[in-house]
N, C-alpha and C. Protein backbone atom coordinates (compact mmCIF):
# COMPACT_ATOMS: atom_id res chain seq x y z
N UNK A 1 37.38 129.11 146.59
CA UNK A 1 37.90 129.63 145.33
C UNK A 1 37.23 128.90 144.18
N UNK A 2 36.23 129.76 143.20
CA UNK A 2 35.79 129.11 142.33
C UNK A 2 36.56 129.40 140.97
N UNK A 3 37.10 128.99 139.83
CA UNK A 3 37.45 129.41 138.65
C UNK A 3 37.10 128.50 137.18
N UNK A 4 36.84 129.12 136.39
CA UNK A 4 36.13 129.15 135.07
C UNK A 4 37.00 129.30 133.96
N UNK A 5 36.16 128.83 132.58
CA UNK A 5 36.98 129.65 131.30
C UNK A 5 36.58 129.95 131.14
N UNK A 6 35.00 130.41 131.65
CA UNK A 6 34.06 131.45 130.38
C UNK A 6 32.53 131.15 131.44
N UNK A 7 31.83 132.34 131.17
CA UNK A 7 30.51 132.11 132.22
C UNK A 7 30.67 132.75 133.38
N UNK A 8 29.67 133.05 134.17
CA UNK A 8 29.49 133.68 135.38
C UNK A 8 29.88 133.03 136.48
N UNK A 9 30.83 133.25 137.74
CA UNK A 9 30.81 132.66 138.72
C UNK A 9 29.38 132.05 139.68
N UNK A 10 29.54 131.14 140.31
CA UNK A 10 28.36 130.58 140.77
C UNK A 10 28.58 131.10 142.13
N UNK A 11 27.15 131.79 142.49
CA UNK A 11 26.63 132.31 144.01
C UNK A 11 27.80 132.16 144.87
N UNK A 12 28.36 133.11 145.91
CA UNK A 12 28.59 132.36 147.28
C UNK A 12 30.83 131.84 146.81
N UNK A 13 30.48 131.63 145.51
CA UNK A 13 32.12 131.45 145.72
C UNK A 13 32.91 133.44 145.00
N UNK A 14 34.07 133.19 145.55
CA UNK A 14 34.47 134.97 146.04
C UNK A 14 35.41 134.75 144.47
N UNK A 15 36.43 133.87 144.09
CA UNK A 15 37.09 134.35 142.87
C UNK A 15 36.91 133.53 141.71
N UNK A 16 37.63 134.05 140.80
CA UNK A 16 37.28 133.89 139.55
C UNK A 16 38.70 134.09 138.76
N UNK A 17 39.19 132.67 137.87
CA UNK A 17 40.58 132.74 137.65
C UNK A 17 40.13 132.30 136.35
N UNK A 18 41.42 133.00 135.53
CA UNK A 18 41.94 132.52 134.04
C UNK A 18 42.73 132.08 133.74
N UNK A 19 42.56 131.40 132.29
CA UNK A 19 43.84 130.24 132.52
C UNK A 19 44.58 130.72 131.57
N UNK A 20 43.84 131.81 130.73
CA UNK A 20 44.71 132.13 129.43
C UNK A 20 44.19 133.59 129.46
N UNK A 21 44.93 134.91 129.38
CA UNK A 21 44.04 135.81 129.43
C UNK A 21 44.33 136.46 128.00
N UNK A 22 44.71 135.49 126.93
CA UNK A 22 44.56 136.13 125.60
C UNK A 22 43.21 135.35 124.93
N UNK A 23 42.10 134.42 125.89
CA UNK A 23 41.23 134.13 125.65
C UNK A 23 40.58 135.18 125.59
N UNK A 24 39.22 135.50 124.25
CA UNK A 24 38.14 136.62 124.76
C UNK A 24 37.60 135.86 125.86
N UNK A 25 37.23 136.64 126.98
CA UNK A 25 36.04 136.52 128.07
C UNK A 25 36.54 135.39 128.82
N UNK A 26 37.62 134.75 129.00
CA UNK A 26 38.20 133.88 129.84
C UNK A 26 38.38 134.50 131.30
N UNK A 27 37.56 134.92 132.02
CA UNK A 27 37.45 135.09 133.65
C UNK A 27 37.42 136.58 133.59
N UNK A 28 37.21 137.22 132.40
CA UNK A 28 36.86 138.74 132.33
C UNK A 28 36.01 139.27 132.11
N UNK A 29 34.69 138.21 132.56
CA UNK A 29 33.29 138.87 131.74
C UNK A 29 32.87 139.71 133.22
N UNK A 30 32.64 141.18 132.85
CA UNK A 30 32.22 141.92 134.08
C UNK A 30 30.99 142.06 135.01
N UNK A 31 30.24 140.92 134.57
CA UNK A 31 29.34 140.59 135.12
C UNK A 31 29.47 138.85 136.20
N UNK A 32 30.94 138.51 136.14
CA UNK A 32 31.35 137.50 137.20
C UNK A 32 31.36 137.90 138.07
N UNK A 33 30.79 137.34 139.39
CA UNK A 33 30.82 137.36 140.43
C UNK A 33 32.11 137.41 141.19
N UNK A 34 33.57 137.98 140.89
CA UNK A 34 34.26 137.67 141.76
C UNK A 34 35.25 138.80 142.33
N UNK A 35 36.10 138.49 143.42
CA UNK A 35 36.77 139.33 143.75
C UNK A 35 38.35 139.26 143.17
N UNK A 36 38.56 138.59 142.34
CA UNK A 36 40.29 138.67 142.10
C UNK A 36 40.29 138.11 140.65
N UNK A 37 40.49 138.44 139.71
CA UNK A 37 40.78 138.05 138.54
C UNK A 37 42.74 137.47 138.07
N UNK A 38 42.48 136.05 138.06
CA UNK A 38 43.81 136.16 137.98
C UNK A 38 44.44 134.45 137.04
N UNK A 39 45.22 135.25 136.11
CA UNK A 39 45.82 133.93 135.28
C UNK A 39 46.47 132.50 135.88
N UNK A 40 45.52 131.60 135.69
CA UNK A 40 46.13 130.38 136.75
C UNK A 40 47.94 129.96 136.39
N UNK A 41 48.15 130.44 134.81
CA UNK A 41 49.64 129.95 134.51
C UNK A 41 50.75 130.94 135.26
N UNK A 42 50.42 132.60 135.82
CA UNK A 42 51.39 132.54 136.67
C UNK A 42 51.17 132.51 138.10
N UNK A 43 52.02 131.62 139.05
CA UNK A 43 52.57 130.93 139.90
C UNK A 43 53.57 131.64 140.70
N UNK A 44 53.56 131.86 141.62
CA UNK A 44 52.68 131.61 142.64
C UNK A 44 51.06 132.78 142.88
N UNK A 45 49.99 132.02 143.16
CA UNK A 45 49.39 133.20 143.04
C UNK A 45 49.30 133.39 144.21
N UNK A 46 48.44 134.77 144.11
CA UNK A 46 48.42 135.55 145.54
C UNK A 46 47.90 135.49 146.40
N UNK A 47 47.83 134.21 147.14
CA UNK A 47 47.16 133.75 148.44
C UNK A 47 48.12 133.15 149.57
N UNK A 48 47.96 133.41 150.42
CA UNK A 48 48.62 132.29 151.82
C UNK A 48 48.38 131.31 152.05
N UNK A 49 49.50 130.31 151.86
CA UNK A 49 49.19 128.64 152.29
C UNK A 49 47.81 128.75 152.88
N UNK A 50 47.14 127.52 152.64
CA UNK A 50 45.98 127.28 153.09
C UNK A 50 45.10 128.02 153.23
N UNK A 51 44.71 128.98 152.41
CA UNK A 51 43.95 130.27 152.68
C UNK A 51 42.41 129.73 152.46
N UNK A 52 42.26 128.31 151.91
CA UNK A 52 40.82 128.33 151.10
C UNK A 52 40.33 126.46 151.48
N UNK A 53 39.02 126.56 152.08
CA UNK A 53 38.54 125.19 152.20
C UNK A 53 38.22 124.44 151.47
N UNK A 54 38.17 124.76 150.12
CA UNK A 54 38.07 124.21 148.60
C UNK A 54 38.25 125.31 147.65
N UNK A 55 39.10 124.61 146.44
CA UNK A 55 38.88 125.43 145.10
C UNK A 55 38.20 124.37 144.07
N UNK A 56 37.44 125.18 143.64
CA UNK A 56 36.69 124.55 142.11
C UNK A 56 37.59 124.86 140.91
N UNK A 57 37.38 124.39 140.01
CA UNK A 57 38.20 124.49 138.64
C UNK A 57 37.30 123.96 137.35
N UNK A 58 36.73 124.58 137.17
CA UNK A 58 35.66 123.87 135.98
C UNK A 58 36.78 124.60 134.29
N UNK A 59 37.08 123.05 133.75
CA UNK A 59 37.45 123.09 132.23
C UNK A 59 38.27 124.30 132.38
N UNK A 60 39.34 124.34 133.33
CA UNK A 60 40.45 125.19 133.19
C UNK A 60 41.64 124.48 133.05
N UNK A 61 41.95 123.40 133.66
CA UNK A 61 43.10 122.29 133.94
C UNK A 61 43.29 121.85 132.69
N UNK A 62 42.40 121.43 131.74
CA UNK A 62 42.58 121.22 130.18
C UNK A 62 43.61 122.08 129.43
N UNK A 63 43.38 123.27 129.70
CA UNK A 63 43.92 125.06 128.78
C UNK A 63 45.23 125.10 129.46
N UNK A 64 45.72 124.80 130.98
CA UNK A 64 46.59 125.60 131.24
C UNK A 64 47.79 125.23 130.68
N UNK A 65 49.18 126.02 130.78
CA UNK A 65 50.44 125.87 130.13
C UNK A 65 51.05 124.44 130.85
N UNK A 66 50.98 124.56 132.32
CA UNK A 66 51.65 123.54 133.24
C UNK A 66 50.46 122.83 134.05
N UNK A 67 49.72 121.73 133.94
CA UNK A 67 48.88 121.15 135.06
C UNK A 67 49.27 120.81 136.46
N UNK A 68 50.80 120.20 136.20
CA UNK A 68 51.57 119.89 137.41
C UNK A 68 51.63 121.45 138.31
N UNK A 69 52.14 122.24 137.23
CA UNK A 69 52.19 123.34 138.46
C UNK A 69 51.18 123.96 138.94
N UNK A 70 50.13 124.02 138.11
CA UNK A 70 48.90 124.34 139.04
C UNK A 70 48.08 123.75 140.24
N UNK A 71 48.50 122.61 139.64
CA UNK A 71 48.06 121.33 141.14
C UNK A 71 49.02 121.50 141.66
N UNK A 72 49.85 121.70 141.99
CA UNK A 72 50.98 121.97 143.07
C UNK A 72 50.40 123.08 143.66
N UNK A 73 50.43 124.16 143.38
CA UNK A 73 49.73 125.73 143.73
C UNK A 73 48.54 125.46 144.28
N UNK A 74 47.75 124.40 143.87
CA UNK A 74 46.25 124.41 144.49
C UNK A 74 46.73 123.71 145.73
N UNK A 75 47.21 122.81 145.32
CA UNK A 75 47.71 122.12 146.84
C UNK A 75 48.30 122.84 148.08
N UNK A 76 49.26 124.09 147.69
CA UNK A 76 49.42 125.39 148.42
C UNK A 76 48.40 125.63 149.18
N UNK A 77 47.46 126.33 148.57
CA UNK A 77 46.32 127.14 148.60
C UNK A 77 45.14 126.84 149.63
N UNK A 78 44.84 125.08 149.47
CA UNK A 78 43.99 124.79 150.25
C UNK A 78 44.58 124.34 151.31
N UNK A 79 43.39 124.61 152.51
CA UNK A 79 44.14 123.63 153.74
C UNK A 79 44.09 122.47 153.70
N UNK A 80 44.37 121.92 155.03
CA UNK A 80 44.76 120.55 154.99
C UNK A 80 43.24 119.97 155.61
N UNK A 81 43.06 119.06 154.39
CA UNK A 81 41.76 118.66 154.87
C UNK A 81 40.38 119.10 153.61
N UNK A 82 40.98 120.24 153.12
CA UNK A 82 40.22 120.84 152.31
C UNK A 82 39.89 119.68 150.88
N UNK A 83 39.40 120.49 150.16
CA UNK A 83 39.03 119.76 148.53
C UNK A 83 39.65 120.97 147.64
N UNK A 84 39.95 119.89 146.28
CA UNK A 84 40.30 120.73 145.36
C UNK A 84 39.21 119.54 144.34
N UNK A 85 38.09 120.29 143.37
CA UNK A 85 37.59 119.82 142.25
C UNK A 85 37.60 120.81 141.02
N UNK A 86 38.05 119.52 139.92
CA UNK A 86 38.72 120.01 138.84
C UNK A 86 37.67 119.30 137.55
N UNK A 87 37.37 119.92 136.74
CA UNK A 87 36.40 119.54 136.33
C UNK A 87 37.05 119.78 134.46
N UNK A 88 36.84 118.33 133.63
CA UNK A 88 37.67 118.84 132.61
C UNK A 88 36.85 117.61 131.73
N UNK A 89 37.23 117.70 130.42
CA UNK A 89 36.60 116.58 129.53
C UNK A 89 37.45 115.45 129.55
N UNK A 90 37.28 114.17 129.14
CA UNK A 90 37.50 112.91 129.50
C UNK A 90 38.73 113.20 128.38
N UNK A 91 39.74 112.73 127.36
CA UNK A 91 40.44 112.77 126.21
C UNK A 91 39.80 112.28 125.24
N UNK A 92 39.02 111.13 125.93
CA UNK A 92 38.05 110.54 124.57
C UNK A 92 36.86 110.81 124.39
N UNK A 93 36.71 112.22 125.03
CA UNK A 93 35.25 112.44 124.59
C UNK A 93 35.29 113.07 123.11
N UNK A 94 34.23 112.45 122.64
CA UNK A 94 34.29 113.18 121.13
C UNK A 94 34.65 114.62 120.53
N UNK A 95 34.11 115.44 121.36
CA UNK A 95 34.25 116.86 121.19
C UNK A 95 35.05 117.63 121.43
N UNK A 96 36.33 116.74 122.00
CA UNK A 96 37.62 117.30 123.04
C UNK A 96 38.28 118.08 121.81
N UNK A 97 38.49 117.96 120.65
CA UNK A 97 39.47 118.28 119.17
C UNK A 97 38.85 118.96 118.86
N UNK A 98 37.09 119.94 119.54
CA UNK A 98 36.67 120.90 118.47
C UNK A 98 37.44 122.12 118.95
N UNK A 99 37.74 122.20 120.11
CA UNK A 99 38.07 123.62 121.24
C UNK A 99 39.97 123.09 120.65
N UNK A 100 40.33 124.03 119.60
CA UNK A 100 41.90 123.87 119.74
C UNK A 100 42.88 124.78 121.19
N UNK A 101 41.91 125.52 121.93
CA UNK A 101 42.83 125.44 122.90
C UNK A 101 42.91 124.18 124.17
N UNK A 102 42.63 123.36 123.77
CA UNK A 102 42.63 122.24 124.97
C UNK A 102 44.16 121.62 124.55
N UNK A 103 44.84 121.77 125.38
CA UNK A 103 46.48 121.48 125.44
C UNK A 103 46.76 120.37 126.40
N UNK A 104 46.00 119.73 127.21
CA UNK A 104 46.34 118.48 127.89
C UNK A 104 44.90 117.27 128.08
N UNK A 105 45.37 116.18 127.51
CA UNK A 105 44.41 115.39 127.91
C UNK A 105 44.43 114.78 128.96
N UNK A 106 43.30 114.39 129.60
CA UNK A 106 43.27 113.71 130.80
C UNK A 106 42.33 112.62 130.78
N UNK A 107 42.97 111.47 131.83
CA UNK A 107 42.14 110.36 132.06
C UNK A 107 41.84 109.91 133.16
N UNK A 108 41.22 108.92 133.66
CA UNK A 108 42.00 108.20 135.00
C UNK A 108 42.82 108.15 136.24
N UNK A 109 44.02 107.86 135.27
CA UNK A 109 45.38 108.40 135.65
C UNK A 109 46.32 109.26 135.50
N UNK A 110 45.46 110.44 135.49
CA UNK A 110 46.57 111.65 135.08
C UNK A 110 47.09 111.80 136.55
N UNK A 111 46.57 111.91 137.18
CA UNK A 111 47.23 112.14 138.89
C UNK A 111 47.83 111.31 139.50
N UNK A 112 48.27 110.25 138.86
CA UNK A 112 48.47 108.56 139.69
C UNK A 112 49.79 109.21 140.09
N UNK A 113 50.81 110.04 139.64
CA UNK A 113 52.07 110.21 140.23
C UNK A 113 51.85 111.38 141.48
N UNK A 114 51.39 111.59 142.02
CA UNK A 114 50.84 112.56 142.68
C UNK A 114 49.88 112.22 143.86
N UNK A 115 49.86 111.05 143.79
CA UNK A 115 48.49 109.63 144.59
C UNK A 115 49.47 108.83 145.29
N UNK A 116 49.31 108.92 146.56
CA UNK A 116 49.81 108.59 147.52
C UNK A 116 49.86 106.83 147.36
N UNK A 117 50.95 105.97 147.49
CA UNK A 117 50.51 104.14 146.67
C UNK A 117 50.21 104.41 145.31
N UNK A 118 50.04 105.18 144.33
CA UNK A 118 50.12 104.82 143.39
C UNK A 118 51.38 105.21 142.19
N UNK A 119 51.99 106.08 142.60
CA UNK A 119 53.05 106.76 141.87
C UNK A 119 54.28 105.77 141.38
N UNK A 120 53.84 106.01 139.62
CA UNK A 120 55.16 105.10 139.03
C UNK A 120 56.71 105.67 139.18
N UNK A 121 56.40 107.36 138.92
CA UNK A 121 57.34 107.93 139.31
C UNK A 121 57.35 109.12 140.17
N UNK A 122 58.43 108.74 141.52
CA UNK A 122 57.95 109.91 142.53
C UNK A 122 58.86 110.71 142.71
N UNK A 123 59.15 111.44 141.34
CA UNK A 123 59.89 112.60 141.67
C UNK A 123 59.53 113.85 140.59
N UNK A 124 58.30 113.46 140.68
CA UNK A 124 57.82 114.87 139.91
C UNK A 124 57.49 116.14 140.48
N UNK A 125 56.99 115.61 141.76
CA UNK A 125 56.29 117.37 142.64
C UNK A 125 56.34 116.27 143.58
N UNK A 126 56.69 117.32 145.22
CA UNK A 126 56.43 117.01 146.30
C UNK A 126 55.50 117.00 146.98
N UNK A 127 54.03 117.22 146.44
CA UNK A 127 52.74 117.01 146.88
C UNK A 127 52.30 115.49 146.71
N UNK A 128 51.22 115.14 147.48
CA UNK A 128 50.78 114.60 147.01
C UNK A 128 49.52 114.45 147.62
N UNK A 129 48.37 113.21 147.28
CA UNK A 129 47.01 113.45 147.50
C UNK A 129 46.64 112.17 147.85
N UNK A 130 45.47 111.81 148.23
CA UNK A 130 45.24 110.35 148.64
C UNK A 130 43.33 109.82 147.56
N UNK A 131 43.73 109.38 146.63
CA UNK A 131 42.52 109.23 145.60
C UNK A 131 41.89 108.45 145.68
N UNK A 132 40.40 108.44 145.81
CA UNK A 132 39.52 107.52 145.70
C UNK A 132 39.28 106.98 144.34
N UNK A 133 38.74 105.99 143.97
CA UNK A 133 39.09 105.87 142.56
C UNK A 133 37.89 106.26 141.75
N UNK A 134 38.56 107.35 140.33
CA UNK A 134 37.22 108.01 139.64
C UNK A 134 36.00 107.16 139.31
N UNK A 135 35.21 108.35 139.31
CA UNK A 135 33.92 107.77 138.90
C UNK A 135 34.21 108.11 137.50
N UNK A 136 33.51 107.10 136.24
CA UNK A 136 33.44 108.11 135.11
C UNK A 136 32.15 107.74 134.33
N UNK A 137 31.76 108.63 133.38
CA UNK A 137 30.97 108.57 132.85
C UNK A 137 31.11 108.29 130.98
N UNK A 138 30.39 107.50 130.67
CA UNK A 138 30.50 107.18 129.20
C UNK A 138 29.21 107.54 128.35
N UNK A 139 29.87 107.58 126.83
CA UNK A 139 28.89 107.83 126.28
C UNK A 139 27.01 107.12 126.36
N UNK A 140 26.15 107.67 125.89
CA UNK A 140 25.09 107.82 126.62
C UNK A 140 24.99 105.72 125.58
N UNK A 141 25.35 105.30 124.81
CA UNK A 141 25.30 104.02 124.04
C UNK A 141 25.54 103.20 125.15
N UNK A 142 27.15 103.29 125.65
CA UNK A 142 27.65 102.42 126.40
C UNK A 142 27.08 102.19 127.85
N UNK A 143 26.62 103.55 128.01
CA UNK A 143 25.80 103.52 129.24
C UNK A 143 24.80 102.88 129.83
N UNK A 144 23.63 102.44 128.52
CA UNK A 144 22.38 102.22 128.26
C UNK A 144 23.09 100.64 128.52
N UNK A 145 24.15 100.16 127.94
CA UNK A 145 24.72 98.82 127.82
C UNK A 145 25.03 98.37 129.12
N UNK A 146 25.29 99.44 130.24
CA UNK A 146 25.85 99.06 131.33
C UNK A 146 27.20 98.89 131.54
N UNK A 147 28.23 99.45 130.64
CA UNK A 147 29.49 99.31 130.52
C UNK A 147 29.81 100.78 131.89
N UNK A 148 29.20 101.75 132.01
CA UNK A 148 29.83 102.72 132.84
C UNK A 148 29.63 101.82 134.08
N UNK A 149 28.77 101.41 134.82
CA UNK A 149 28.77 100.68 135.95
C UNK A 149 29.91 99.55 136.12
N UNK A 150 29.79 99.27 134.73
CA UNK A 150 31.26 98.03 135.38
C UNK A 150 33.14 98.66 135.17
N UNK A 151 32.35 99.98 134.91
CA UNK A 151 33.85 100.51 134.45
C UNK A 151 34.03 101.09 135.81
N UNK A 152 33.01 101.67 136.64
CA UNK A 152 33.21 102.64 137.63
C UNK A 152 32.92 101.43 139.00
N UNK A 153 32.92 99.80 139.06
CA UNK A 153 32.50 98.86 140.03
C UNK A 153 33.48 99.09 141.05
N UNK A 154 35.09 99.47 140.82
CA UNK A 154 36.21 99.51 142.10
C UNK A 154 36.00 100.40 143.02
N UNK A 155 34.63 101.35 142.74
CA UNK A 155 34.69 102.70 143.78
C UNK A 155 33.97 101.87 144.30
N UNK A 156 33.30 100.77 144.79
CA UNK A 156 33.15 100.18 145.95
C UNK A 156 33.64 98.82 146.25
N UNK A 157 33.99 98.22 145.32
CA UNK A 157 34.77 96.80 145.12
C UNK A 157 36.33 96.89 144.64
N UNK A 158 37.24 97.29 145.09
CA UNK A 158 38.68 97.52 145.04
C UNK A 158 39.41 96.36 144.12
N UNK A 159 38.99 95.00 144.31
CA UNK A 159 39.16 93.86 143.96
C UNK A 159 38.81 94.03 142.12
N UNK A 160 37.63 95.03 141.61
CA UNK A 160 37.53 94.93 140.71
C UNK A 160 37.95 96.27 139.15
N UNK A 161 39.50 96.46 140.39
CA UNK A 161 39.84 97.61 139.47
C UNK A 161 40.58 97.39 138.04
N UNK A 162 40.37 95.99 138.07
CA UNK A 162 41.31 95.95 136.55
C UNK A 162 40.18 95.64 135.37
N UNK A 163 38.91 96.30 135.53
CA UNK A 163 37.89 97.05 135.00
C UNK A 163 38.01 97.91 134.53
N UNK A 164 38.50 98.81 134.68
CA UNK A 164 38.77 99.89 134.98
C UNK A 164 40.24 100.27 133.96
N UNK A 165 41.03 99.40 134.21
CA UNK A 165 42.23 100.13 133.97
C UNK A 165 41.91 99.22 132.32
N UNK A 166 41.07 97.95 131.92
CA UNK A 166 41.28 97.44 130.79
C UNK A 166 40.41 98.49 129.84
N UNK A 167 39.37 99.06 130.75
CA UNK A 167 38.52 99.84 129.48
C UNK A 167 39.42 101.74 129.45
N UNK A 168 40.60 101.85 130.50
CA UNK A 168 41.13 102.67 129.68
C UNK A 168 42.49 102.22 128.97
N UNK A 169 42.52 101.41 129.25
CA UNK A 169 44.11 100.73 128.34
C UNK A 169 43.62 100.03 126.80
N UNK A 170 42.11 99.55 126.83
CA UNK A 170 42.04 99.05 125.47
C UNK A 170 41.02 99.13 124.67
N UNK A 171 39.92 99.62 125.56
CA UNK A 171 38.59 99.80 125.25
C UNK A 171 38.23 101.01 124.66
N UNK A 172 38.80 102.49 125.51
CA UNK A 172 38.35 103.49 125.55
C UNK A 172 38.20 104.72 123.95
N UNK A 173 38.86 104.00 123.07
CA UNK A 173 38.96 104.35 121.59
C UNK A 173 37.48 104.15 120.84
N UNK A 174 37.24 102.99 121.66
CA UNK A 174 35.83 102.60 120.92
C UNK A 174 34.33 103.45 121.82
N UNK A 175 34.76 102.65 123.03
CA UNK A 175 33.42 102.76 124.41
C UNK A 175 34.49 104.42 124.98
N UNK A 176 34.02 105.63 124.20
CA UNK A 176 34.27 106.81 124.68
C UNK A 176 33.80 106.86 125.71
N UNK A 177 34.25 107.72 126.29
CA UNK A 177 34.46 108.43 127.77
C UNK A 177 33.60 109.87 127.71
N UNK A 178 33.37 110.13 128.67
CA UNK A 178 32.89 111.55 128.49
C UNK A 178 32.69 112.17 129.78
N UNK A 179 32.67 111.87 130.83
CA UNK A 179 32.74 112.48 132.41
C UNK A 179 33.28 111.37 133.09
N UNK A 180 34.30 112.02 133.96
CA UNK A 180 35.19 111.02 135.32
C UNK A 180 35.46 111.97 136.17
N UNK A 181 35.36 111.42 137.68
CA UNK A 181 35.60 112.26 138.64
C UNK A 181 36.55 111.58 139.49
N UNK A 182 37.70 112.08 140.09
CA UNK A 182 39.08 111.61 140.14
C UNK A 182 38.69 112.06 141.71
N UNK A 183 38.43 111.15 143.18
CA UNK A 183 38.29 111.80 143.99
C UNK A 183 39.77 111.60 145.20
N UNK A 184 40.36 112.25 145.26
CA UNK A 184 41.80 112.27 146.11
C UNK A 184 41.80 112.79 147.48
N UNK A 185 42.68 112.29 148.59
CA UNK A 185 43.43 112.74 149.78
C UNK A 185 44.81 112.92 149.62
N UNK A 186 45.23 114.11 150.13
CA UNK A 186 46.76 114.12 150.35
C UNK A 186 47.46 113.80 151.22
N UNK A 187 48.54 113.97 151.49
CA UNK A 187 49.33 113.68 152.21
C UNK A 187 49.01 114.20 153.72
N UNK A 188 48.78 115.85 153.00
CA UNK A 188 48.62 116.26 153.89
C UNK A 188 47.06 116.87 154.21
N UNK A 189 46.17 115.66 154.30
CA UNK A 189 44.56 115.00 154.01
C UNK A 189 43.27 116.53 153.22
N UNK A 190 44.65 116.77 152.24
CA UNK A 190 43.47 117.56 150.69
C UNK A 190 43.18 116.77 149.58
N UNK A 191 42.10 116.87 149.89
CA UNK A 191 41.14 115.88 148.79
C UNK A 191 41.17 116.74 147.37
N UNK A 192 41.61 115.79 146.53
CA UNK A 192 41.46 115.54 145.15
C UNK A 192 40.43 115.67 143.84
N UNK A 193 39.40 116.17 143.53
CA UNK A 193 38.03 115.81 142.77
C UNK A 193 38.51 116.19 141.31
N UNK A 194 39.00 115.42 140.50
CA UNK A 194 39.09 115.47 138.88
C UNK A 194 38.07 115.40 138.22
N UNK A 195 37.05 115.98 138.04
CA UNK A 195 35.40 115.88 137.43
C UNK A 195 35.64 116.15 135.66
N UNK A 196 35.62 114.54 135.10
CA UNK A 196 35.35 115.01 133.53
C UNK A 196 33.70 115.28 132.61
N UNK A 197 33.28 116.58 132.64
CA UNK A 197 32.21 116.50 132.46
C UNK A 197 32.12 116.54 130.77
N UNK A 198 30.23 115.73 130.66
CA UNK A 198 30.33 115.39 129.40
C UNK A 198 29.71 116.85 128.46
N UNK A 199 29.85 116.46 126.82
CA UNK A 199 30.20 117.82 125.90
C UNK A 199 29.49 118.59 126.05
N UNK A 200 28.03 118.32 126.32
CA UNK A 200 26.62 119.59 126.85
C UNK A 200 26.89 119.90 127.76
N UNK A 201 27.63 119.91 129.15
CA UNK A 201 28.16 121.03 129.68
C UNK A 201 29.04 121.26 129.55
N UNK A 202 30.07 121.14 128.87
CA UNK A 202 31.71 121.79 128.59
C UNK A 202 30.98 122.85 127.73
N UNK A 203 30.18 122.83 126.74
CA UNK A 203 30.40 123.57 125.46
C UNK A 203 29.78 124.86 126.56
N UNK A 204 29.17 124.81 127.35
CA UNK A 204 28.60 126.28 128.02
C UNK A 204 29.12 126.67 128.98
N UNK A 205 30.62 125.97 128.98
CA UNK A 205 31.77 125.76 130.15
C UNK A 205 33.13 126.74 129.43
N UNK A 206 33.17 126.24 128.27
CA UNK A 206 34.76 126.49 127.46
C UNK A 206 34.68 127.26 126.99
């Protein structure tokens, strides 16, 4: 299951979902590749548990009305074992405030309640996922500085995740953000991929 806000489906994946269908051209351009056109905000959609070995989500999770309930629904959807990648802008990427339909920011930890060991509070949804910890990407300054490498060091050094959590708790206002990829297992072993990509591909994304 591939889905979009705007643009042609890519080769080989069968649908194509909207997140808003009072967007112009939000998953209705008739030249998409897909077989089912359908608004991700209503729930339940029309598939059978586990019907799909991955869904993609490029810069739709940003727009929708409910994120929780759509990750719940994706979690439906795929089997067990499968991937779900979600692909959205960082909150601090610069360009996030030009698109006024972007209605949820995301970071890091937007999924931590939903992450199997990490949940502050576990009574939001009965899913849950098992996360590797994001990769992310920073602006192209901080980069050159070497700050994304020490921000992204716990995806192989665990020991050095409070890297991580200081440059989004105190840093991240200054040393913007601009792509993170959130990689998860569930419970019931569906993997997670939160991909924040940076503004030169959102803008040919949104």
């Amino acid at each position: 299951m591939d889905g979009a806000a705007g643009g042609p489906a890519r080769p080989g994946h069968r649908l194509w979902t909207q997140q808003n269908p009072r967007r112009a051209g939000d998953g209705c351009q008739p030249h998409a590749d897909a077989d089912l056109v359908h608004n991700l905000d209503d729930v339940p959609y029309p598939f059978p548990a586990h019907a799909f070995d991955a869904v993609i989500g490029r810069h739709v999770i940003e727009h929708v009305q409910s994120p929780l309930a759509v990750i719940i629904e994706l979690h439906r959807i795929v089997r067990p074992g499968g991937w779900v990648l979600l692909v959205a802008p960082h909150w601090t990427n610069p360009d996030f405030a030009t698109d006024l339909t972007h209605r949820n920011h995301l970071n890091s930890y937007s999924f931590r309640n939903l992450t199997v060991g990490q949940e502050v509070f576990d009574f939001y949804a009965p899913v849950r996922f098992r996360q590797r910890p994001p990769y992310v990407t920073l602006l192209n300054l901080w980069r050159a500085c070497g700050l994304e490498w020490l921000v992204n060091l716990d995806r192989r050094h665990p020991r050095w995740r409070f890297l991580r959590r200081f440059w989004e708790q105190y840093l991240n206002a200054l040393v913007r953000g601009k792509k993170s990829i959130l990689n998860s297992k569930s419970s019931n072993r569906t993997a997670l991929h939160l991909h924040h990509e940076p503004p030169s591909i959102r803008a040919h994304s949104s």
